[in-house]
N, C-alpha and C. Protein backbone atom coordinates (compact mmCIF):
# COMPACT_ATOMS: atom_id res chain seq x y z
N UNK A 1 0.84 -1.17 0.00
CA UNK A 1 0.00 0.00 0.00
C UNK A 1 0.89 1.24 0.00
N UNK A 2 0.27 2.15 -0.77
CA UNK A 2 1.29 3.11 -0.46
C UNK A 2 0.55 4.54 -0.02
N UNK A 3 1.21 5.54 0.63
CA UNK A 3 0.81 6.85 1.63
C UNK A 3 1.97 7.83 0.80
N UNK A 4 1.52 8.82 0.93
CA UNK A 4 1.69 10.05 0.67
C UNK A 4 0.86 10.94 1.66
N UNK A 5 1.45 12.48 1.47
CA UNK A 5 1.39 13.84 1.54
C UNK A 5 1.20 14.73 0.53
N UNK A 6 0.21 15.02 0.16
CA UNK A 6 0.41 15.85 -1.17
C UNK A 6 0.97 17.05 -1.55
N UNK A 7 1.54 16.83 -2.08
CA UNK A 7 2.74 17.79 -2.59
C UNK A 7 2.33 19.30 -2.22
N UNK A 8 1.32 19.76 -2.62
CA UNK A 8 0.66 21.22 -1.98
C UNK A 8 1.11 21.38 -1.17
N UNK A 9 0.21 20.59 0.07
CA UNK A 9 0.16 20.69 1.15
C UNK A 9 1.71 20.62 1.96
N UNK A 10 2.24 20.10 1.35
CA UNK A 10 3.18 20.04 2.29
C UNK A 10 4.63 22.03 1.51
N UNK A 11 3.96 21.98 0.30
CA UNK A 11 4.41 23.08 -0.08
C UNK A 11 3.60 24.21 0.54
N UNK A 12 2.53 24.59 0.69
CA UNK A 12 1.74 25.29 1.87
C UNK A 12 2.18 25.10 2.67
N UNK A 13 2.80 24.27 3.76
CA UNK A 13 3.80 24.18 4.93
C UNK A 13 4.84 25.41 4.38
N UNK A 14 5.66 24.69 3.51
CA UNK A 14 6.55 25.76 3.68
C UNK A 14 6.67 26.86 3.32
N UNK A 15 5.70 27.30 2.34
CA UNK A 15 5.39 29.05 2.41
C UNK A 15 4.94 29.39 3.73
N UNK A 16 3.71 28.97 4.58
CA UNK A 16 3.52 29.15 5.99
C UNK A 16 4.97 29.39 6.69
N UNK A 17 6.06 28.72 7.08
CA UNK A 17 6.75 28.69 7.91
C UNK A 17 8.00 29.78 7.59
N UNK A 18 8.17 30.25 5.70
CA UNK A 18 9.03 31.37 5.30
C UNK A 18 8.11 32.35 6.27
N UNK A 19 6.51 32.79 5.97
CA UNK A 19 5.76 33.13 6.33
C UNK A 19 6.26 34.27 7.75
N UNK A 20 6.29 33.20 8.76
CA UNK A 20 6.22 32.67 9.93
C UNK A 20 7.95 33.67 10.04
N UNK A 21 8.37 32.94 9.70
CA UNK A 21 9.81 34.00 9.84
C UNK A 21 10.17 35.46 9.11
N UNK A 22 9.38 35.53 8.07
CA UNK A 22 9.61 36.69 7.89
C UNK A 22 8.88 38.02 8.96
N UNK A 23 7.47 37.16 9.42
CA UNK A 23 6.70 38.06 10.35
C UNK A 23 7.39 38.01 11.61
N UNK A 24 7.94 37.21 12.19
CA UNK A 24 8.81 37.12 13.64
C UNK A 24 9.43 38.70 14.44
N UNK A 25 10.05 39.28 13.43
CA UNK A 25 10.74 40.48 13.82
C UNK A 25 9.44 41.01 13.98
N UNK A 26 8.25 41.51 13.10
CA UNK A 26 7.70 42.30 13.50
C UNK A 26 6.49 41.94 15.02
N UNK A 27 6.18 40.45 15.11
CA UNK A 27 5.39 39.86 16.48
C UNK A 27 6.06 40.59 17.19
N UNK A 28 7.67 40.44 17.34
CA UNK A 28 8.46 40.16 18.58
C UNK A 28 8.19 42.24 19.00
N UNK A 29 8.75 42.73 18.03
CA UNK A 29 8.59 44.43 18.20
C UNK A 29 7.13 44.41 18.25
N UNK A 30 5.71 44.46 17.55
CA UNK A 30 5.01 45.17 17.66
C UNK A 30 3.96 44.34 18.68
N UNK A 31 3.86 42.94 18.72
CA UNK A 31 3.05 42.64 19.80
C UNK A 31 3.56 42.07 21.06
N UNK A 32 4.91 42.04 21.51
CA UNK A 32 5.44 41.64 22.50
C UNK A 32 6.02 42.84 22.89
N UNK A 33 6.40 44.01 22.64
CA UNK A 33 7.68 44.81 22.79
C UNK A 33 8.37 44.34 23.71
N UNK A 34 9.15 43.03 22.60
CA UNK A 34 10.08 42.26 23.28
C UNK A 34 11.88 43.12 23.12
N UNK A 35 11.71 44.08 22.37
CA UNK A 35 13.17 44.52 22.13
C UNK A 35 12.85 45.65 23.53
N UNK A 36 11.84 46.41 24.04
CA UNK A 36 12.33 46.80 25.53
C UNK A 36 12.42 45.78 26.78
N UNK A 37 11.88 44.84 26.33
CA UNK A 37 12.36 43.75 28.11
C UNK A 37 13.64 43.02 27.38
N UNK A 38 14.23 42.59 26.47
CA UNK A 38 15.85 42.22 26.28
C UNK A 38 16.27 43.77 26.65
N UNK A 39 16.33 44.59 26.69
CA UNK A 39 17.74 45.76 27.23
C UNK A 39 17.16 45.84 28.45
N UNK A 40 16.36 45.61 29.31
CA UNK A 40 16.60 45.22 30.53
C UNK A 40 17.72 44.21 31.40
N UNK A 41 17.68 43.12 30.35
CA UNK A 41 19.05 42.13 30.51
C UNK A 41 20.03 42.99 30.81
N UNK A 42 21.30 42.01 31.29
CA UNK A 42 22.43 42.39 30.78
C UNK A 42 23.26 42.30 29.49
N UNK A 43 24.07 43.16 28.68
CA UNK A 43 24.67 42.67 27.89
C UNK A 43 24.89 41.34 26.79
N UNK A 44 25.11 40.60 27.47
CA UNK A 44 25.79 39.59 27.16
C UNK A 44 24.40 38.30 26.78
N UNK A 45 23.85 38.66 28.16
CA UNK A 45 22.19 38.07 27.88
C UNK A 45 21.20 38.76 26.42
N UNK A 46 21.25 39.78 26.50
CA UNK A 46 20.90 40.61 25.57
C UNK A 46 21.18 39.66 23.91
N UNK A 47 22.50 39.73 24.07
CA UNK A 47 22.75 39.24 22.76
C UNK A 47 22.49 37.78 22.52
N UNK A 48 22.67 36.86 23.76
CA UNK A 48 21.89 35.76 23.68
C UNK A 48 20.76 35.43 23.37
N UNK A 49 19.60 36.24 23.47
CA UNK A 49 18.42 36.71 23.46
C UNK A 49 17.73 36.91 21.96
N UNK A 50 19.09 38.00 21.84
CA UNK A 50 18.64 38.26 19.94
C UNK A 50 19.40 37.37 19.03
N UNK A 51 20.34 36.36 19.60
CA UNK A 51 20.94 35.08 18.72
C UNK A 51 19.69 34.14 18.51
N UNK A 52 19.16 33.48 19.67
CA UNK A 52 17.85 32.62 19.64
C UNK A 52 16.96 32.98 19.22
N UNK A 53 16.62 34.16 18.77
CA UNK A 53 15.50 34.73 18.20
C UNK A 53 15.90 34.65 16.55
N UNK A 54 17.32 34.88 16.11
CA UNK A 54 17.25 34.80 14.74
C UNK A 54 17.59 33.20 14.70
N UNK A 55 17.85 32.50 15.28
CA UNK A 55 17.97 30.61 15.31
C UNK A 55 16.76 30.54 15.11
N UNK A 56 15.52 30.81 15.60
CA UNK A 56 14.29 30.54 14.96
C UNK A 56 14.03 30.66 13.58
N UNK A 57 14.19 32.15 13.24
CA UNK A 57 13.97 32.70 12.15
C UNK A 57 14.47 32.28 11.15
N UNK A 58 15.91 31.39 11.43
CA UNK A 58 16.48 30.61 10.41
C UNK A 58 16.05 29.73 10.51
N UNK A 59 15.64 29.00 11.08
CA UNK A 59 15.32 27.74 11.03
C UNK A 59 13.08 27.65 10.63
N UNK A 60 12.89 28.77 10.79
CA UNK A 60 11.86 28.34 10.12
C UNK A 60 11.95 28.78 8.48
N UNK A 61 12.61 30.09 8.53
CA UNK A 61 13.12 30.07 6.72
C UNK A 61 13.57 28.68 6.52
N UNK A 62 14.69 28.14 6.49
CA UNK A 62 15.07 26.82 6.14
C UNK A 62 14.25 25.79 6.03
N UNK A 63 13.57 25.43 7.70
CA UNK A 63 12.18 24.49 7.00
C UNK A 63 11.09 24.73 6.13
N UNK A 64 10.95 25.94 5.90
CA UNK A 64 10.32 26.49 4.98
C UNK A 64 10.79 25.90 3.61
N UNK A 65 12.19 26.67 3.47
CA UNK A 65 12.46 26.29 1.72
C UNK A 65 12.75 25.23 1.51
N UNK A 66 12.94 24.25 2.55
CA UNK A 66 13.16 22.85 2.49
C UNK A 66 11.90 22.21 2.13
N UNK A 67 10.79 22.73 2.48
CA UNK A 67 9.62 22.16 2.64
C UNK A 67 9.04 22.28 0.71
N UNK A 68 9.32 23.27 0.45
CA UNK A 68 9.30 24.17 -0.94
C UNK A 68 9.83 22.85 -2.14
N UNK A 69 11.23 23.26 -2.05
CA UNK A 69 12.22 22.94 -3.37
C UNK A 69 12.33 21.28 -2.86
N UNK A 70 12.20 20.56 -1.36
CA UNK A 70 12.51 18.97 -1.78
C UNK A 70 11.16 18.29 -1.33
N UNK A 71 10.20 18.88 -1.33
CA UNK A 71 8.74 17.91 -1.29
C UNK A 71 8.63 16.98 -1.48
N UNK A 72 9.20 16.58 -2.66
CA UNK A 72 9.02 15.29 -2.85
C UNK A 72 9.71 14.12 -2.25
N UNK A 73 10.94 14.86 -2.16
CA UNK A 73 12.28 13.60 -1.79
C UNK A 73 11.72 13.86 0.37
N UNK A 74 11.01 14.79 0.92
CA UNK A 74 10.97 14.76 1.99
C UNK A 74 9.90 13.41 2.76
N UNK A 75 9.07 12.82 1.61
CA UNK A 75 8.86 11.38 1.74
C UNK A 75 8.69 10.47 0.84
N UNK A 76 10.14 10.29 0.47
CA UNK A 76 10.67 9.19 -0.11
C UNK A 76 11.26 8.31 0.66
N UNK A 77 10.83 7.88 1.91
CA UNK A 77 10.99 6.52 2.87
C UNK A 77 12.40 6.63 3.23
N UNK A 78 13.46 7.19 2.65
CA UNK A 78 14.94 7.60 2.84
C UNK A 78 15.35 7.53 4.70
N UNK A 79 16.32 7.49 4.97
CA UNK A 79 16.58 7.36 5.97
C UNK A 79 16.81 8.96 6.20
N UNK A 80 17.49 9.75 5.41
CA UNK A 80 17.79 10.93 5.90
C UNK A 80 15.81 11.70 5.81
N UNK A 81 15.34 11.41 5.10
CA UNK A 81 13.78 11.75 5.20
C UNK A 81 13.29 11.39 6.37
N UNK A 82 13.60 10.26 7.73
CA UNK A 82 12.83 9.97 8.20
C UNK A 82 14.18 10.74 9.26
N UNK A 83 15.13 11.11 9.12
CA UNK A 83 15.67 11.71 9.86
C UNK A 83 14.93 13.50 10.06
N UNK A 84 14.87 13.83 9.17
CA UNK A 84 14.68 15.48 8.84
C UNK A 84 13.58 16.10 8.93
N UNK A 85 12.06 14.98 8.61
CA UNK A 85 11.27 15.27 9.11
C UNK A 85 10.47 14.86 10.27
N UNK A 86 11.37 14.21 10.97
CA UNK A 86 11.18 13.80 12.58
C UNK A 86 11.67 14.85 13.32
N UNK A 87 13.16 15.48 12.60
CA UNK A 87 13.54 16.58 13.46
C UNK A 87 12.32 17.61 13.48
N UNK A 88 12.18 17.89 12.18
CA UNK A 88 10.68 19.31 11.94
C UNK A 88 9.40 18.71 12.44
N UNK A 89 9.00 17.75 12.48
CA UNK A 89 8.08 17.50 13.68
C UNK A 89 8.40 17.55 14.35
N UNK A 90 9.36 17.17 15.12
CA UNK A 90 9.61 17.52 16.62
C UNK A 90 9.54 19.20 17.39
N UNK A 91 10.03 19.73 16.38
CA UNK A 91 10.07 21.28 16.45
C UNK A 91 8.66 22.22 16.52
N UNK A 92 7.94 21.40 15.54
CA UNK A 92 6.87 21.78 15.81
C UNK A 92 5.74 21.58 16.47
N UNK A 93 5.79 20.32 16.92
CA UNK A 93 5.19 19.65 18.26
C UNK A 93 5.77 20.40 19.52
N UNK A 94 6.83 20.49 19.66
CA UNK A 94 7.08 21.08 20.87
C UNK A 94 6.60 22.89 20.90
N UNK A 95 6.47 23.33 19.56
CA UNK A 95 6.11 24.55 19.53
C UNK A 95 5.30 24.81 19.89
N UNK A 96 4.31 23.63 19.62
CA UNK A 96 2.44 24.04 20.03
C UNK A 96 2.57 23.42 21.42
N UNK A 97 2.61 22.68 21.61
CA UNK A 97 2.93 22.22 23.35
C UNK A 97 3.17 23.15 24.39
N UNK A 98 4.65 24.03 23.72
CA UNK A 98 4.52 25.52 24.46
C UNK A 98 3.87 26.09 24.61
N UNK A 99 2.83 26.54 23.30
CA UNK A 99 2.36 27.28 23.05
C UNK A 99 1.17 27.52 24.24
N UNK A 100 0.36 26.02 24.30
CA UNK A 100 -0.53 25.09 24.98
C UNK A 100 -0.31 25.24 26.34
N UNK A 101 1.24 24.91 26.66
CA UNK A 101 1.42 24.98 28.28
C UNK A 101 1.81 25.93 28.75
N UNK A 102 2.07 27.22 28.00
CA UNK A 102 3.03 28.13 28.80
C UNK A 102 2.32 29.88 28.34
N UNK A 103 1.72 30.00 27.32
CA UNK A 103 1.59 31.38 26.43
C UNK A 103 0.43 31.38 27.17
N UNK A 104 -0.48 30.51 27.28
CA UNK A 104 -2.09 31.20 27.65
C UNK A 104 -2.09 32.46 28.98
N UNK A 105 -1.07 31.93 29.47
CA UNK A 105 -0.81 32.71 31.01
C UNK A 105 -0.40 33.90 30.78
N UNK A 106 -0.14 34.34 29.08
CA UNK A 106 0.53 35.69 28.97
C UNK A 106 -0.62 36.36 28.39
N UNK A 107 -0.57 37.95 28.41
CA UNK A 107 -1.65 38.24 27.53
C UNK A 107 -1.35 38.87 26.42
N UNK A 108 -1.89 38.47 25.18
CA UNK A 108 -1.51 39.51 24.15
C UNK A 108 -2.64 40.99 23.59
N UNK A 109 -1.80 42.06 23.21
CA UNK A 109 -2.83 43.10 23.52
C UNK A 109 -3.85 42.62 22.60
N UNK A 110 -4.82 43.38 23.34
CA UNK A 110 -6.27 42.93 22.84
C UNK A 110 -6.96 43.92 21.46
N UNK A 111 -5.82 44.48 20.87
CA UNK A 111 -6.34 44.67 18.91
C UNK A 111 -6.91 43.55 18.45
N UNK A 112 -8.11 43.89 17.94
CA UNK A 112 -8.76 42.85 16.80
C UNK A 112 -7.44 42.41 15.88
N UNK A 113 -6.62 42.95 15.65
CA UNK A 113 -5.62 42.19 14.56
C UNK A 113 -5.05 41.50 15.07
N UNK A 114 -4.60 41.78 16.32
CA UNK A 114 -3.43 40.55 17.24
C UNK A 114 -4.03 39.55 18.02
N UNK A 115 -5.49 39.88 17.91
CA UNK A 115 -6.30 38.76 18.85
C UNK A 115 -6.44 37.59 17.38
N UNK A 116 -6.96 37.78 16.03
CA UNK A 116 -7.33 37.28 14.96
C UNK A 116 -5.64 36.71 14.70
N UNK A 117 -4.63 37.17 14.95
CA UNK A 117 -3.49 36.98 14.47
C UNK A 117 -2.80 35.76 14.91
N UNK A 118 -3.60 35.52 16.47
CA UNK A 118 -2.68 34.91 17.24
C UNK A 118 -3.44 33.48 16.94
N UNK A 119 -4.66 33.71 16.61
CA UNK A 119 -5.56 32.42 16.31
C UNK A 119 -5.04 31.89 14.98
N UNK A 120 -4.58 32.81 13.96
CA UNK A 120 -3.82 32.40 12.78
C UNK A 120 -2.70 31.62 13.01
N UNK A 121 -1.69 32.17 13.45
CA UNK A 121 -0.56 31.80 13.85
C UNK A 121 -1.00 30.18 14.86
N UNK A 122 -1.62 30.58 15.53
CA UNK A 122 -1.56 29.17 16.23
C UNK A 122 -1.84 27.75 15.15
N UNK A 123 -2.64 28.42 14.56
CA UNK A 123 -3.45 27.41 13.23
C UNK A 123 -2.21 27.16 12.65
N UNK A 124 -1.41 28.48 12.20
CA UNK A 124 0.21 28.03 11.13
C UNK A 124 0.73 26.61 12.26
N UNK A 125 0.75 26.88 13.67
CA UNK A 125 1.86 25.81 14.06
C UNK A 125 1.27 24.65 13.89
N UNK A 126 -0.01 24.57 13.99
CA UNK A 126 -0.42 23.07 14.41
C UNK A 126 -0.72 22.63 13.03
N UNK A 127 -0.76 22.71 11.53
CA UNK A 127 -0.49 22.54 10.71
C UNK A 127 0.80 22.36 10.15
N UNK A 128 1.95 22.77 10.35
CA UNK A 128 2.97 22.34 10.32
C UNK A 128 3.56 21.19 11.59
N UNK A 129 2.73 21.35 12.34
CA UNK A 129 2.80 19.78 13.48
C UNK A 129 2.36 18.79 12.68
N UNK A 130 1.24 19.04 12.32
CA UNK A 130 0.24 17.74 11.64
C UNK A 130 0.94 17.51 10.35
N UNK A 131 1.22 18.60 9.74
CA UNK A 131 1.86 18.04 8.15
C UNK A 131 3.18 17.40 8.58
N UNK A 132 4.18 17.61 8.99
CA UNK A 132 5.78 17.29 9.57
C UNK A 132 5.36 15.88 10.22
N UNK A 133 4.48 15.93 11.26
CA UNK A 133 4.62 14.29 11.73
C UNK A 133 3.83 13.28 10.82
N UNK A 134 2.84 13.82 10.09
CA UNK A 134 2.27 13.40 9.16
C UNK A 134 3.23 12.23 8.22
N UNK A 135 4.43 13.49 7.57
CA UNK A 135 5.52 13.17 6.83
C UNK A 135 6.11 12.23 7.51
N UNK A 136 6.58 12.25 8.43
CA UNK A 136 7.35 10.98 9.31
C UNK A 136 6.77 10.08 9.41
N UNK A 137 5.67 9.93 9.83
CA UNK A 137 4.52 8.65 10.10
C UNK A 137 4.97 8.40 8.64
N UNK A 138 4.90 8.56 7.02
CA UNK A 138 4.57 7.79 5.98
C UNK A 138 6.20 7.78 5.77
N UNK A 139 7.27 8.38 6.08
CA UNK A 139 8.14 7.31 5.68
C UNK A 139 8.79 6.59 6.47
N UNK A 140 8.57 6.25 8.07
CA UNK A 140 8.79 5.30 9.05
C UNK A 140 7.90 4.35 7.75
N UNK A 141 6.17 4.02 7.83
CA UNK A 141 5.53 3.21 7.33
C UNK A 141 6.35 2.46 5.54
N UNK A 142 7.13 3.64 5.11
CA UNK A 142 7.68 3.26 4.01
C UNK A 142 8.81 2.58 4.19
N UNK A 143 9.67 3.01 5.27
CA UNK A 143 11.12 2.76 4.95
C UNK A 143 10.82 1.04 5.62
N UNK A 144 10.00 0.74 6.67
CA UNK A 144 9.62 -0.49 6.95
C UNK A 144 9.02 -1.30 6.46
N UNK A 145 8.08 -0.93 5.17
CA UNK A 145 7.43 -1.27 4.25
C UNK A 145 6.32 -2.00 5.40
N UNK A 146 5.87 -1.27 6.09
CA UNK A 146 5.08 -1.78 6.46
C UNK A 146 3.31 -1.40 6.19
């Protein structure tokens, strides 16, 4: 029997997740004003702060264009396939998990755009959860031929 992901969809992943990083800088400035609580840090924290913030941003560009230009080969039962998109599920499982266990307790301001925004965005992660483990589930099932 054979399983797939359809190619769209999993290319809709990764426009979502370029998406997702190109908007990051502006969440972090306009609905967190997260660049005044980092210069509260110190220094050194500071820059730690704005390193992990662009490690995201690369890394969702990257799963993004990864998601884009190798669609196809991302379930082809391959070992490095069942490597790469176990990692990007994992990433994104744990994203919404956070999201789930830790964000509700924060508040975001209450604009109709950032209230509608945040319901978007949540939708982007858990769609790239579901598509990413999706992908893994069919090439574990492939590479085992089971």
């Amino acid at each position: 029997m054979s399983y797939n992901v359809p190619n769209w969809l999993i290319i809709l992943g990764g426009l979502g997740q370029i998406f997702t990083a190109l908007i990051y800088s502006w969440i972090r400035h306009r609905v967190f004003d997260w660049y005044t609580d980092v210069k509260q840090l110190k220094p050194l924290n500071q820059e730690i702060a704005k390193t992990y913030g662009r490690y995201i941003q690369g890394l969702n560009f990257s799963f993004g264009l990864i998601a884009i230009l190798l669609s196809t080969d991302l379930q082809n039962g391959s070992k490095l396939a069942i490597a790469l998109t176990g990692l990007i599920a994992a990433y994104w499982v744990g994203k919404v998990a956070t999201q789930i266990a830790y964000y509700p307790m924060y508040r975001i301001p209450q604009e109709t755009l950032f209230k509608i925004g945040s319901y978007f965005m949540n939708a982007l992660f858990t769609l790239f959860a579901v598509v990413y483990t999706w992908l893994f589930i069919v090439n574990v099932i492939t590479y085992f031929n089971l």
